[in-house]
Protein backbone atom coordinates (compact mmCIF):
# COMPACT_ATOMS: atom_id res chain seq x y z
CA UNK A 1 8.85 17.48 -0.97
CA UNK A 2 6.57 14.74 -0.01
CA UNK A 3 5.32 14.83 3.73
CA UNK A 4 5.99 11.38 4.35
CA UNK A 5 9.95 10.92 2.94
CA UNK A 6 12.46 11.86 4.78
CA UNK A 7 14.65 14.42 2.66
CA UNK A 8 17.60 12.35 3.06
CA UNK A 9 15.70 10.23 1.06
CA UNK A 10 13.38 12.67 -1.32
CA UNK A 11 15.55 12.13 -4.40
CA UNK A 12 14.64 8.36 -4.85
CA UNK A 13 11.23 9.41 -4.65
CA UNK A 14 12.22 12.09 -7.29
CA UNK A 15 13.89 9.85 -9.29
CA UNK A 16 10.82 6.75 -9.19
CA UNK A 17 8.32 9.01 -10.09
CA UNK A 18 10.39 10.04 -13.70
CA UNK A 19 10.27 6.12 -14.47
CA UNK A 20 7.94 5.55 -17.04
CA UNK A 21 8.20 1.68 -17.23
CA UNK A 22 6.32 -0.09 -14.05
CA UNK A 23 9.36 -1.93 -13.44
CA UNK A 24 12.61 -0.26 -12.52
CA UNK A 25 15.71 -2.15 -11.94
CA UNK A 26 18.30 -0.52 -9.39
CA UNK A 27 21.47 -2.05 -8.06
CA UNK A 28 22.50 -0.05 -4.42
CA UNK A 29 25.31 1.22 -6.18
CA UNK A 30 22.52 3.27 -7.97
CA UNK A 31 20.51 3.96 -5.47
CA UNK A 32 23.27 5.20 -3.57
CA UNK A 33 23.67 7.92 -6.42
CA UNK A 34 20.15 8.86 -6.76
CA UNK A 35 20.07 9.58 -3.17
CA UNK A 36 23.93 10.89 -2.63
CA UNK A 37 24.78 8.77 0.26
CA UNK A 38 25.83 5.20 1.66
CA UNK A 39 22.91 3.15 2.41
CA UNK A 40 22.85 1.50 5.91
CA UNK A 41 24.71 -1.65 6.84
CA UNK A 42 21.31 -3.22 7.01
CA UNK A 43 20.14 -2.82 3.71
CA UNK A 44 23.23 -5.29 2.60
CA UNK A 45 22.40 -7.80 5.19
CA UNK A 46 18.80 -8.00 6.16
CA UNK A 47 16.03 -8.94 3.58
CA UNK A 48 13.41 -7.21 5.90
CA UNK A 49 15.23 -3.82 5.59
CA UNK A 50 14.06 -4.31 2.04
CA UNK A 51 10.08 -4.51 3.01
CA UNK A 52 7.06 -3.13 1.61
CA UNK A 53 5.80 -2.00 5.57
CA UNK A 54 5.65 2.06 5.80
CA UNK A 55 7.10 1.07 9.75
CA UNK A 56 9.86 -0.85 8.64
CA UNK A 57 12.45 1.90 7.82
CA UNK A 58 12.68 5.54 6.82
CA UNK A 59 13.66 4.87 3.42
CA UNK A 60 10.93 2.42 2.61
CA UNK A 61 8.33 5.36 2.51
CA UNK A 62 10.64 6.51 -0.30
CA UNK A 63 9.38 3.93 -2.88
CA UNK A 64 5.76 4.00 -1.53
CA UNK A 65 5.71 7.79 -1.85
CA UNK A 66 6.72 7.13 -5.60
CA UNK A 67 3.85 4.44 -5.70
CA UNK A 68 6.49 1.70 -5.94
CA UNK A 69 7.54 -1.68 -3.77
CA UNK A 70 9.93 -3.65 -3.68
CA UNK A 71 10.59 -6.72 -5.19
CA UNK A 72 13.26 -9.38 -6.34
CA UNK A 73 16.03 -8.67 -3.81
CA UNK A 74 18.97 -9.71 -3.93
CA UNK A 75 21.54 -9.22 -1.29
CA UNK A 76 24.15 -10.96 -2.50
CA UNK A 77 24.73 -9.36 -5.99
CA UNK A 78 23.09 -5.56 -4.55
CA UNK A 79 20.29 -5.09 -7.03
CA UNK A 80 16.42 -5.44 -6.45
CA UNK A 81 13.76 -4.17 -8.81
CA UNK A 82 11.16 -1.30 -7.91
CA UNK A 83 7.20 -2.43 -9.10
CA UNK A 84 4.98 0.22 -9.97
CA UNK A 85 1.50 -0.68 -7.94
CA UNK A 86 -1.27 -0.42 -9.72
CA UNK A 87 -4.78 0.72 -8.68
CA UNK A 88 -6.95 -2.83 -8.41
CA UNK A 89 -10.28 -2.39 -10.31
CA UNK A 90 -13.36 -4.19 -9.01
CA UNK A 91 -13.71 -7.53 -11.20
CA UNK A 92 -16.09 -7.46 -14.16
CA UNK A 93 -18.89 -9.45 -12.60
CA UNK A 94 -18.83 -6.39 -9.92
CA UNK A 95 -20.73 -3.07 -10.75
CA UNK A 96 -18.41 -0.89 -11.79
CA UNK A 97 -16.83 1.59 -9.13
CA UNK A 98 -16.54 5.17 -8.95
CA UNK A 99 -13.58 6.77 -11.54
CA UNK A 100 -11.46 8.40 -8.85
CA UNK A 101 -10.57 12.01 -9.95
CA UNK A 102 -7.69 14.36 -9.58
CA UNK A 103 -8.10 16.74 -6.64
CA UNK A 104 -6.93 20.58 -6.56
CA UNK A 105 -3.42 18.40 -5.19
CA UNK A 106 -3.29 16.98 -7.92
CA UNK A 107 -3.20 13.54 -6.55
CA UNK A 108 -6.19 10.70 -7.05
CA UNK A 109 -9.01 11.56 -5.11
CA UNK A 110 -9.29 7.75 -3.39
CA UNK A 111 -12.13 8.23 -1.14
CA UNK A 112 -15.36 6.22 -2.34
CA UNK A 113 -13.17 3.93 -5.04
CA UNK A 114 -13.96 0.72 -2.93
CA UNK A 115 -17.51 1.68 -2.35
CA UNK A 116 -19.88 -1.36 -4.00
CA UNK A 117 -16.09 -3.78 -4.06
CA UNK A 118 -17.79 -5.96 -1.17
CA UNK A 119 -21.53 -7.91 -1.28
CA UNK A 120 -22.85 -9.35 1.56
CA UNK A 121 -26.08 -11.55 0.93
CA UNK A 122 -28.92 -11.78 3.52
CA UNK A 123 -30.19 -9.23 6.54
CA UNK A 124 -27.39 -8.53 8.80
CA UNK A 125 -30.01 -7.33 10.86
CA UNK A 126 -31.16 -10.95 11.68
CA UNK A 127 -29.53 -12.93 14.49
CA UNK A 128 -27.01 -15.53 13.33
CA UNK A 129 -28.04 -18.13 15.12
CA UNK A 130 -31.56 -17.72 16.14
CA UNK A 131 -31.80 -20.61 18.95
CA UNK A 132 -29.08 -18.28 20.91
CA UNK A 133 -30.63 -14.95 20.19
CA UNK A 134 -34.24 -16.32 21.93
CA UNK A 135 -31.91 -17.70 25.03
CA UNK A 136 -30.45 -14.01 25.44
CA UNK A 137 -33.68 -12.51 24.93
CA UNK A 138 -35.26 -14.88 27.74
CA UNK A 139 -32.36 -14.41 30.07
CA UNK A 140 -32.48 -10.67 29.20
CA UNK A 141 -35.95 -9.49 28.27
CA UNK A 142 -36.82 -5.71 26.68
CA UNK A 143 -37.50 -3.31 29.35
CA UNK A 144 -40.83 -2.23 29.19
């Protein structure tokens, strides 16, 4: 079971993970089976109950476990569509990131992927505006 689902909700995670295709179309009639139960009032009449955020409800860490979100909700006929997310790649006039790796877990290894993602030009060392840094260091001079 995954640390973060709730077991009410573990068998949508279950069931997500078995989905080959990246999309995965689900009325809440199905996902009502999957999991065994009724889902709240809520998820019939609030959009937000249907959110990507972890904080929003108990069962939205259900599809983010499964590295799914939401998408394509519709209240009215009680279907929405589960998107795969995919890990972004830096863009080919990047260097090329780190492969991430499968730990002992058996889950990707994320730590370091982002690592050469961001380029900053010039020494961030160097005041910003240098006719502000000399009035701070004449109001404030270096103690001796």
């Amino acid at each position: 079971m995954n640390k973060h689902t709730p077991p009410k909700y573990q068998p949508l995670t279950t069931y997500l993970r078995t989905q080959r295709g990246d999309h995965v179309r689900m009325s809440f009639a199905d996902i009502e089976r999957v999991i065994g139960a009724k889902l709240p009032h809520s998820a019939d009449s609030h959009r937000a109950w249907w959110s990507n955020n972890p904080t929003n409800n108990v069962m939205t860490q259900a599809w983010l476990d499964a590295g799914f979100e939401s998408e394509l909700v519709d209240l009215k006929s009680r279907k929405l569509v589960f998107r795969r997310k995919r890990l972004t790649t830096p863009s080919s006039t990047s260097a090329p990131g780190p492969v991430p790796s499968q730990g002992s877990s058996g889950k990707l290894a994320l730590f370091g992927w982002l690592k050469g993602t961001v380029v900053v030009n010039g020494d961030l060392t160097e005041p910003a505006d240098p006719e502000w840094a000399k009035r701070i260091d004449d109001e404030y001079p270096p103690v001796a």
